[in-house]
C-alpha atoms as a PDB file:
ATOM      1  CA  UNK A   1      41.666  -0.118 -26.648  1.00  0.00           C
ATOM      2  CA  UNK A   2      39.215   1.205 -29.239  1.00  0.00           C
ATOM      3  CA  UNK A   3      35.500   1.689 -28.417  1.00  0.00           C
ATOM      4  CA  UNK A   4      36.218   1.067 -24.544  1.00  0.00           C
ATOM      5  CA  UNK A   5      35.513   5.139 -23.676  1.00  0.00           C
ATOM      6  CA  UNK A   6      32.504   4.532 -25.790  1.00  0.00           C
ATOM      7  CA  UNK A   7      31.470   1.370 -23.825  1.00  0.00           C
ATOM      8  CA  UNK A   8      31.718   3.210 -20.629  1.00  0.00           C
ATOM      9  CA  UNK A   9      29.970   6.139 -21.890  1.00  0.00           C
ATOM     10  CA  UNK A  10      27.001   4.325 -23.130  1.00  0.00           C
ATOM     11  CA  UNK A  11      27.231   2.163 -19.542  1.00  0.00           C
ATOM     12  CA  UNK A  12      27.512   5.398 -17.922  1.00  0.00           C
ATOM     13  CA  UNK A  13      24.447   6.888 -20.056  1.00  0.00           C
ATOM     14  CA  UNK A  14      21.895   3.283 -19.119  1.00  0.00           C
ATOM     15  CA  UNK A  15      23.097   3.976 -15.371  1.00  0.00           C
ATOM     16  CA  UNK A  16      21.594   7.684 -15.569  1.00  0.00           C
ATOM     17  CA  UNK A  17      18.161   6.572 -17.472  1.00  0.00           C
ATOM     18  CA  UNK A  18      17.597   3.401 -15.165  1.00  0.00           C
ATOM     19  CA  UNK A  19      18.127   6.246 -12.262  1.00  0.00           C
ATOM     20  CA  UNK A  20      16.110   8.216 -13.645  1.00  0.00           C
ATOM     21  CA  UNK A  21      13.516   6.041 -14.557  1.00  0.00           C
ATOM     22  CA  UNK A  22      13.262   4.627 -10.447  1.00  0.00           C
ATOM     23  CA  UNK A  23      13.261   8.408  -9.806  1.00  0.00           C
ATOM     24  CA  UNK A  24       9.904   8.872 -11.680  1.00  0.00           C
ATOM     25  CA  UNK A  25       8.504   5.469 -10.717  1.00  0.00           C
ATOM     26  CA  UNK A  26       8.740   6.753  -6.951  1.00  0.00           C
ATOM     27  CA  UNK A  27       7.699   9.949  -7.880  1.00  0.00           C
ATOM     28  CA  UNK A  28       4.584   8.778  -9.490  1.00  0.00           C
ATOM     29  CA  UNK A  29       3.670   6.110  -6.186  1.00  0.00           C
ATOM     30  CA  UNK A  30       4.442   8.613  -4.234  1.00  0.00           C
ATOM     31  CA  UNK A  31       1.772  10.978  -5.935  1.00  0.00           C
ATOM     32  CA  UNK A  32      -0.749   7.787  -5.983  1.00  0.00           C
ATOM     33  CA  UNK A  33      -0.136   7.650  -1.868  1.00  0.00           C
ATOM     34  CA  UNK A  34      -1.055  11.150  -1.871  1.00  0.00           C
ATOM     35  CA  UNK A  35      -3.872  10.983  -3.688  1.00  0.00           C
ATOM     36  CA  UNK A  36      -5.518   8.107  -1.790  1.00  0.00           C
ATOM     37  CA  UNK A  37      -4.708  10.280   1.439  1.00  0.00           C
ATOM     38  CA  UNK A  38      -6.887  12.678  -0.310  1.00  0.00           C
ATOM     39  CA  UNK A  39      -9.573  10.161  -0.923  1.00  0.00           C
ATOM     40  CA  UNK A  40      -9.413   9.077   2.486  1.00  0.00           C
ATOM     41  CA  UNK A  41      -9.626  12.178   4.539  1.00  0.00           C
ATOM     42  CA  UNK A  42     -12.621  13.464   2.154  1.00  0.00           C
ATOM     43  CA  UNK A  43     -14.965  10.490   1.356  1.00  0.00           C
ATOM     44  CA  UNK A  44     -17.303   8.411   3.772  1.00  0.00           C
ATOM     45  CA  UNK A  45     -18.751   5.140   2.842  1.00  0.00           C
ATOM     46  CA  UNK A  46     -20.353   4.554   6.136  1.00  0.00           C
ATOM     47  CA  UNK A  47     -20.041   0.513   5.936  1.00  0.00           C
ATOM     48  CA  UNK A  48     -20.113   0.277   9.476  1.00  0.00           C
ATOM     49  CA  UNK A  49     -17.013  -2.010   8.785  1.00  0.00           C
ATOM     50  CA  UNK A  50     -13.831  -1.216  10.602  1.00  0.00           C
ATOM     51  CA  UNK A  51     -10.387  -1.262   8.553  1.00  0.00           C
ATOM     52  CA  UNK A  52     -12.940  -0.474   5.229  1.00  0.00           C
ATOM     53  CA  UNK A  53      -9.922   2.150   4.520  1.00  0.00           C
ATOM     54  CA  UNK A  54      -8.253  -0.188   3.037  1.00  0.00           C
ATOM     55  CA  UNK A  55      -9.951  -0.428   0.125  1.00  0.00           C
ATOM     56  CA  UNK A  56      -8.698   3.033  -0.401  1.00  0.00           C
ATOM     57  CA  UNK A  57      -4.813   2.755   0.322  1.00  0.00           C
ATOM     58  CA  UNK A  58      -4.630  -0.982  -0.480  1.00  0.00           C
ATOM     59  CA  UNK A  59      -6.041  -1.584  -3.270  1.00  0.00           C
ATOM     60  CA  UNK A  60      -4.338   1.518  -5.003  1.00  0.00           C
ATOM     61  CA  UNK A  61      -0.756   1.256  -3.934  1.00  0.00           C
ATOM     62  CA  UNK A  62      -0.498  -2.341  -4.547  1.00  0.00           C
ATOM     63  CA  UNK A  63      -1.850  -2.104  -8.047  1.00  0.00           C
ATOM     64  CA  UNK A  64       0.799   0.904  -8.323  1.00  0.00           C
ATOM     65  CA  UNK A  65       3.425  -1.539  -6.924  1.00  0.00           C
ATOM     66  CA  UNK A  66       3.271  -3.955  -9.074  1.00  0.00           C
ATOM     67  CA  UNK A  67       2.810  -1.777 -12.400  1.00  0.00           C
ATOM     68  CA  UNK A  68       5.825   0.388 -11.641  1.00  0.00           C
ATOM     69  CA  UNK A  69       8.063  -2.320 -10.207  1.00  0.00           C
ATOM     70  CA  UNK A  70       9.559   0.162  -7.127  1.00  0.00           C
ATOM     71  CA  UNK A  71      11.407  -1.124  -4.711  1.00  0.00           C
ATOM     72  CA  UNK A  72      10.250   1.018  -2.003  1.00  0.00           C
ATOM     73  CA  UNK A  73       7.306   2.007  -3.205  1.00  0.00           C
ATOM     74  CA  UNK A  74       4.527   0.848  -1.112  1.00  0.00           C
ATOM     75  CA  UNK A  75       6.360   2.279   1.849  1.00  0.00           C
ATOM     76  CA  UNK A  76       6.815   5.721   0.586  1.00  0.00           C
ATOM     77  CA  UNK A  77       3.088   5.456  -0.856  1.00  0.00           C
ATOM     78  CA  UNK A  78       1.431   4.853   2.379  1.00  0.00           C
ATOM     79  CA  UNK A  79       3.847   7.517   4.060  1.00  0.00           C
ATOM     80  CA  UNK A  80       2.482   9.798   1.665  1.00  0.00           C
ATOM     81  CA  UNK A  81      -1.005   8.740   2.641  1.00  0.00           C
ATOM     82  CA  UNK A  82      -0.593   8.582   5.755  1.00  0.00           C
ATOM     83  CA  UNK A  83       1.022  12.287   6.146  1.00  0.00           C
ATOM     84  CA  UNK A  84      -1.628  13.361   3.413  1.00  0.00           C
ATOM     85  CA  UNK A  85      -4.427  11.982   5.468  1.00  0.00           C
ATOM     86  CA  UNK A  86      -2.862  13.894   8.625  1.00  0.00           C
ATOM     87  CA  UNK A  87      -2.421  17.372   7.413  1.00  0.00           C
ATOM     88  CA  UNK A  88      -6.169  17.360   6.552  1.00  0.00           C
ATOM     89  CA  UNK A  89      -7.536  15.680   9.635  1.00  0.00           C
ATOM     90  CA  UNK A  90      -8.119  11.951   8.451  1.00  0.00           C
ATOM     91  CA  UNK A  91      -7.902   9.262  11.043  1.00  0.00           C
ATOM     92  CA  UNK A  92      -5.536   6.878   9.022  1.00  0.00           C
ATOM     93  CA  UNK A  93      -2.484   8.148  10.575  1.00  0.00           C
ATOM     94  CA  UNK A  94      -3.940   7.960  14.256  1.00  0.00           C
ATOM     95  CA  UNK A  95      -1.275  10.553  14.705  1.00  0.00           C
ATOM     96  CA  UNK A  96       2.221  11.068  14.361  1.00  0.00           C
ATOM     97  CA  UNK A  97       3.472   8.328  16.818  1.00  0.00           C
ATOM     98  CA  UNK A  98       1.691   5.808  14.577  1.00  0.00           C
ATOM     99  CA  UNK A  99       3.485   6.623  11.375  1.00  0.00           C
ATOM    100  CA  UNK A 100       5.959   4.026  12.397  1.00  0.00           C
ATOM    101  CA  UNK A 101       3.443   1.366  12.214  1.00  0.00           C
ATOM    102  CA  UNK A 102       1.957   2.566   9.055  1.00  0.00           C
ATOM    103  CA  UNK A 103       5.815   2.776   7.322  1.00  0.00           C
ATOM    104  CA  UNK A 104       5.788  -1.345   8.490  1.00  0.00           C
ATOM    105  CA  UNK A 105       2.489  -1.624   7.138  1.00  0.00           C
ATOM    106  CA  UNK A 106       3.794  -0.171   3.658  1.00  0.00           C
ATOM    107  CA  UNK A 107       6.976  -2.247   4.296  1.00  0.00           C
ATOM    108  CA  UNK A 108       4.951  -5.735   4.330  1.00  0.00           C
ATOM    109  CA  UNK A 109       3.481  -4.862   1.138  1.00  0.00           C
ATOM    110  CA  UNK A 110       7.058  -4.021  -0.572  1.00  0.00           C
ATOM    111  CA  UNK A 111       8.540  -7.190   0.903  1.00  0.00           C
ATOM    112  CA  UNK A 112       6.213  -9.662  -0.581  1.00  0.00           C
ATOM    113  CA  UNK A 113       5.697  -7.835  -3.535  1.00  0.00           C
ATOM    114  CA  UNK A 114       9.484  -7.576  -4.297  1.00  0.00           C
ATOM    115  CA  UNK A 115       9.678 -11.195  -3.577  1.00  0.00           C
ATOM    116  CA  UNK A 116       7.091 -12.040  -5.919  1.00  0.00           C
ATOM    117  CA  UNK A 117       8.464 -10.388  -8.427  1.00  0.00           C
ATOM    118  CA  UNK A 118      12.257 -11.550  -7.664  1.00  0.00           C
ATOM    119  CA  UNK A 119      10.783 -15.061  -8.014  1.00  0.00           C
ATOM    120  CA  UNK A 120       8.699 -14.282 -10.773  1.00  0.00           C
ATOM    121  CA  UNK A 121       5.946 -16.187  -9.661  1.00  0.00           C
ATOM    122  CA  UNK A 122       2.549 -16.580 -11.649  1.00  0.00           C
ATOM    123  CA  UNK A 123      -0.849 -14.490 -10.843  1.00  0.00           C
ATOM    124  CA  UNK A 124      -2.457 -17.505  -8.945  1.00  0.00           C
ATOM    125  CA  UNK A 125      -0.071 -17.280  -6.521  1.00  0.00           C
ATOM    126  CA  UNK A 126       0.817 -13.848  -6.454  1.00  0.00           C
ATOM    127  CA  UNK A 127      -3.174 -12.462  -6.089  1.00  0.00           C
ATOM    128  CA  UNK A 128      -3.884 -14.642  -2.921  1.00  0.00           C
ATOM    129  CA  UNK A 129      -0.001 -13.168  -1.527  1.00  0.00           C
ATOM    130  CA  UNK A 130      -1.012 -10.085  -1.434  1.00  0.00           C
ATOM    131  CA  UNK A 131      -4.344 -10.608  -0.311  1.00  0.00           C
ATOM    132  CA  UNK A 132      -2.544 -12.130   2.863  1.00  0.00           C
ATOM    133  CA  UNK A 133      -0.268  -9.400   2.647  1.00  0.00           C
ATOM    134  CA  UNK A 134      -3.357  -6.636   2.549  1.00  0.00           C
ATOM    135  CA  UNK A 135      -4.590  -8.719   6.232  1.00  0.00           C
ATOM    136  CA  UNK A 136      -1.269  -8.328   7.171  1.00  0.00           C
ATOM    137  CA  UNK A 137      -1.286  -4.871   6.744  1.00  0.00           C
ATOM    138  CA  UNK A 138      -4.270  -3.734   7.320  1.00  0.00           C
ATOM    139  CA  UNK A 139      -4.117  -5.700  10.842  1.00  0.00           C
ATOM    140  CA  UNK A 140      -1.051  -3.864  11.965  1.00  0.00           C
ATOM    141  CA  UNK A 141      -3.206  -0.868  11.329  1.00  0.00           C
ATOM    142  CA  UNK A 142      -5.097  -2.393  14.329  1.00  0.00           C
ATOM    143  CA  UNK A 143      -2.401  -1.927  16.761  1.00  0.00           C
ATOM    144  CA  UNK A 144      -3.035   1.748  15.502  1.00  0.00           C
ATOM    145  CA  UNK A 145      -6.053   2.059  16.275  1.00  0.00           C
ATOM    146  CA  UNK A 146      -5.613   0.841  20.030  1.00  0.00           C
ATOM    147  CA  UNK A 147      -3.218   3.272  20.554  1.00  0.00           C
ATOM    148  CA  UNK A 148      -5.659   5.951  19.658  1.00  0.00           C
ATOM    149  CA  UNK A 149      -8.382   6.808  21.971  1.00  0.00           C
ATOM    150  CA  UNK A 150     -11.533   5.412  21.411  1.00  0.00           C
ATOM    151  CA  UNK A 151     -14.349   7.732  19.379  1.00  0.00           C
ATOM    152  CA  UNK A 152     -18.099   8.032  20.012  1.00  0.00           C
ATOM    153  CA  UNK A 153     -18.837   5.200  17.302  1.00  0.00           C
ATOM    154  CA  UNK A 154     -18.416   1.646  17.163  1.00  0.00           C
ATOM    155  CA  UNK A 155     -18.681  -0.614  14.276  1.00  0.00           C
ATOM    156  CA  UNK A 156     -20.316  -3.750  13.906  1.00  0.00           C
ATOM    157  CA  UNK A 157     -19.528  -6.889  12.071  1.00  0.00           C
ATOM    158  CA  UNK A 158     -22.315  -9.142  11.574  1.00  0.00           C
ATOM    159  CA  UNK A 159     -24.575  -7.024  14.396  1.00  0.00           C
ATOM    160  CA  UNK A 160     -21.495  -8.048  16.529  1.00  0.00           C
ATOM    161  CA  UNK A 161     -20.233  -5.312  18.310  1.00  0.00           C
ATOM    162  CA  UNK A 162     -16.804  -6.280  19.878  1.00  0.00           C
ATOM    163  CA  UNK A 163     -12.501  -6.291  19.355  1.00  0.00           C
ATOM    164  CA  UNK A 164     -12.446  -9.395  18.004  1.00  0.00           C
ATOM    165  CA  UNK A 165     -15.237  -8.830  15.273  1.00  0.00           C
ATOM    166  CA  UNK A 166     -13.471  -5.666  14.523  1.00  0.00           C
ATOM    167  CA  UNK A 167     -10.223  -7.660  14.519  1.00  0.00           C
ATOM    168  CA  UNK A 168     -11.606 -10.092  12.013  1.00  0.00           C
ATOM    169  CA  UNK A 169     -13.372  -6.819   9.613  1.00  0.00           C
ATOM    170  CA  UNK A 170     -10.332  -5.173   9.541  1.00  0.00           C
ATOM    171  CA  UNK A 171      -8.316  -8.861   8.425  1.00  0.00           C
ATOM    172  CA  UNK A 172     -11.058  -9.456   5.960  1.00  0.00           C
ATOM    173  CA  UNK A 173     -10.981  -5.853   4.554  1.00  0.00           C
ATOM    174  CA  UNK A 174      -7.285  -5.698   3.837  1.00  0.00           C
ATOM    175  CA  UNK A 175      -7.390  -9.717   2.061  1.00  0.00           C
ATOM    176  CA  UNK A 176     -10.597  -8.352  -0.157  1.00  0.00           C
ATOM    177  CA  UNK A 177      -8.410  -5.101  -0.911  1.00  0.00           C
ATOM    178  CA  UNK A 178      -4.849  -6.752  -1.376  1.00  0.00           C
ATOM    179  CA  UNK A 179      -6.579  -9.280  -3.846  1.00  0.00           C
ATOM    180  CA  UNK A 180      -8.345  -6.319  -5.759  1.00  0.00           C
ATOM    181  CA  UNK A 181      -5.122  -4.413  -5.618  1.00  0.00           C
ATOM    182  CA  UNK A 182      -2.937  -7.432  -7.287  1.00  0.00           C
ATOM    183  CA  UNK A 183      -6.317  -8.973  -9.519  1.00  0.00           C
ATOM    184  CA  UNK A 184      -6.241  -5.111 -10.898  1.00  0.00           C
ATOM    185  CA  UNK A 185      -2.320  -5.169 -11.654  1.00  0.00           C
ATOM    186  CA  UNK A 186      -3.046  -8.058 -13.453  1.00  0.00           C
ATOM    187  CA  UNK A 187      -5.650  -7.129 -15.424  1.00  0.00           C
ATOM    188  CA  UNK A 188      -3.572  -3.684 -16.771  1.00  0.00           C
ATOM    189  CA  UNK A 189      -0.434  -5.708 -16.948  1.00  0.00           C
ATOM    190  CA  UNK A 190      -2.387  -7.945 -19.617  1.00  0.00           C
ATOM    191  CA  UNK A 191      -4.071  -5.306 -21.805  1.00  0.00           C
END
């Protein structure tokens, strides 16, 4: 049959350049984790707002997430947060035994993003997603936190002190940072 080497060859060829294309998609998340580990460790904001760190992971690796269309991309980007934010003392990881919970955090994110994308569904639904997907996540960093033992400072919501006004900061947090993170996406995706 004439042309059917060729056919496989150029097959064979798209194969290698899709790879490799995935390959620098994670890459490049995986750099964008590490960099918001870096943010995290290094900069305060002192809100006084529990779960505010997730307007540093969040917001980022979503908007990566959707731009780069990874499959496994918000998991390996908060991995590579969360072991940035370790190795220079940040309290996102809560430690190596959390990392677990922090991989499931990521997880949640690729899940619903993949699904929105497999679907193909339009921004107005896809922004308030993720913003439930950002509580979602950001509240299993919650379980975390429990684990952990408790510092010298507690937060207040509202001049509230309390679990369940933390509970509710760190829910609202990750909604206001999964809506920037997919509102942001969005907003590149159209220039």
């Amino acid at each position: 049959m004439r042309g059917f080497l060729l056919t496989e060859r150029e097959a064979s060829l798209w194969d290698r350049l899709t790879a490799a294309d995935q390959l620098r998609s994670l890459l490049t998340i995986g750099v964008i984790g590490i960099l918001a580990g870096l943010f995290m460790s290094h900069v305060r904001l002192h809100l006084g707002l529990s779960g505010h760190k997730a307007f540093f992971w969040i917001t980022p690796i979503v908007t990566a997430r959707l731009l780069l269309r990874c499959p496994v991309g918000a998991t390996v980007a908060t991995l590579g947060a969360a072991f940035t934010s370790l190795a220079l003392g940040g309290h996102f990881a809560g430690g190596v035994l959390a990392l677990p919970v922090i991989a499931l955090a990521g997880g949640v994110l690729d899940v619903l993003i993949g699904f929105a994308q497999r679907r193909r569904l339009a921004a107005v639904w896809v922004i308030p997603l993720l913003g439930l997907g950002g509580a979602f996540a950001n509240l299993l960093c919650v379980f975390k936190r429990l684990a952990a033992p408790p510092g010298p400072f507690h937060h207040y919501l509202w001049a509230i002190p309390g679990f369940w006004t933390d509970l509710a900061s760190y829910v609202l947090c990750g909604f206001f940072a999964g809506l920037a993170g997919a509102a942001l996406a969005r907003g590149i995706r159209r220039r």
